[in-house]
Protein backbone atom coordinates (compact mmCIF):
# COMPACT_ATOMS: atom_id res chain seq x y z
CA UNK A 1 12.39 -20.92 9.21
CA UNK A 2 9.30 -23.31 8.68
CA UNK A 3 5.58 -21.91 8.62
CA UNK A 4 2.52 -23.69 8.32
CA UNK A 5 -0.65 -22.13 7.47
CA UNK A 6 -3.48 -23.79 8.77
CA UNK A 7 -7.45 -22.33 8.60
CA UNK A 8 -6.79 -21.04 4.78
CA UNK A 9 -10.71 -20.42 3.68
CA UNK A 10 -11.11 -22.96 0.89
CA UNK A 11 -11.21 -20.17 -2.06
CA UNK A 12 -8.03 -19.13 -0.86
CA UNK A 13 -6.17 -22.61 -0.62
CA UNK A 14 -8.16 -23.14 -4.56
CA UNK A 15 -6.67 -19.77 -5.67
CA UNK A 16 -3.21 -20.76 -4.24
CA UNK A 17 -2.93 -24.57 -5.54
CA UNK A 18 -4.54 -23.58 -8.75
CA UNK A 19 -1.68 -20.61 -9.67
CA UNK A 20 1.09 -23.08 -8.82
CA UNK A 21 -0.73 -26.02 -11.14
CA UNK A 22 -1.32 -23.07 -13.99
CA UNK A 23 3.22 -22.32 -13.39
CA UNK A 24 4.30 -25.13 -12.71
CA UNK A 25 6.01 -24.02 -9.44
CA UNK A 26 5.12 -25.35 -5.83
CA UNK A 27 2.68 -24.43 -3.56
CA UNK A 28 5.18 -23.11 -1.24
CA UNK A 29 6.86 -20.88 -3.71
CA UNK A 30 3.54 -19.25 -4.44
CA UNK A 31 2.68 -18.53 -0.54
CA UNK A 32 6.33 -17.10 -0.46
CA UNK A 33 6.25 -14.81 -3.55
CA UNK A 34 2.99 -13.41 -2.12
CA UNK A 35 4.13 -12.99 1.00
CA UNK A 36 7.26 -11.25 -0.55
CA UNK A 37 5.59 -9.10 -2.60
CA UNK A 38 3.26 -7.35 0.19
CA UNK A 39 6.21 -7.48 2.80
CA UNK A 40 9.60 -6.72 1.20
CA UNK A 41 10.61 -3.54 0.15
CA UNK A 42 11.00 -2.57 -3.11
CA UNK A 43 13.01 0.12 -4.94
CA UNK A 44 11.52 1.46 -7.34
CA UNK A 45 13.15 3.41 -10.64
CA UNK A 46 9.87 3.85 -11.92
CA UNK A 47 6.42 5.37 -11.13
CA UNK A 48 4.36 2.90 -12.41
CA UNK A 49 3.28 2.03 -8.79
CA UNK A 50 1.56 4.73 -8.84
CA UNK A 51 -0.76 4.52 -11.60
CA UNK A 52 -4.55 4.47 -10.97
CA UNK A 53 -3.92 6.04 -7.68
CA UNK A 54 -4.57 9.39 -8.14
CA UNK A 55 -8.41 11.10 -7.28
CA UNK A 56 -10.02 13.06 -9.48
CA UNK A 57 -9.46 16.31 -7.38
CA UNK A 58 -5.95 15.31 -7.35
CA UNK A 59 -5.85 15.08 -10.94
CA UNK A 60 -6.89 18.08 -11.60
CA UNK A 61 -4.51 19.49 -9.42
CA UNK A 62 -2.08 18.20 -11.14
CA UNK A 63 -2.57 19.28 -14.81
CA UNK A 64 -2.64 22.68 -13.16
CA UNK A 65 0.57 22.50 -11.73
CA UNK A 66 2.17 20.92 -14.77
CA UNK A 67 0.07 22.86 -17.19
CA UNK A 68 2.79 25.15 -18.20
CA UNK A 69 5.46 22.36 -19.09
CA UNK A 70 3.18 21.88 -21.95
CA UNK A 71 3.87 25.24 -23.58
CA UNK A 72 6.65 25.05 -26.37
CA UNK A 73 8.32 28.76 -26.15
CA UNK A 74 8.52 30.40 -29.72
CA UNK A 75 11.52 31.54 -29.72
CA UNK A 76 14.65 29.60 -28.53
CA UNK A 77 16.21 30.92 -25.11
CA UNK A 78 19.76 31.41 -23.67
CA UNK A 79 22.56 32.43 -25.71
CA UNK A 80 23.80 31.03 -28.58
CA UNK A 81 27.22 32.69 -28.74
């Protein structure tokens, strides 16, 4: 498949042009990894994705939920037998 992008703004085409200078990769295989990166889908074994995402309401919701996995029990449980 070929695809030509015409009409880039100039900022964009600098942006492009000057991150394949600054790797030493072609101008091509820049347009391509971005394209890849906001198109393909990705499996993920991590959540780093979604860091920064959450609201402060939601948050707080969630040291409430996970409040109690915080608590260290004093005495061991289950049987040691």
């Amino acid at each position: 498949m070929t695809l030509v992008l015409d009409n880039l703004s100039p900022d964009l085409e600098t942006r492009l042009r000057r991150e394949a200078q600054m790797r030493g990769i072609a101008l091509e295989d820049v347009a391509l990894e971005v394209l890849r990166e906001r198109f393909e889908r990705r499996i993920y074994t991590d959540a780093d994705f979604l860091i920064g995402t959450m609201t402060e309401d939601e948050f707080q919701q969630f040291e409430r939920s996970t409040a109690m996995f915080s608590q260290v029990d004093d005495e061991p449980s289950g049987n040691d037998d």
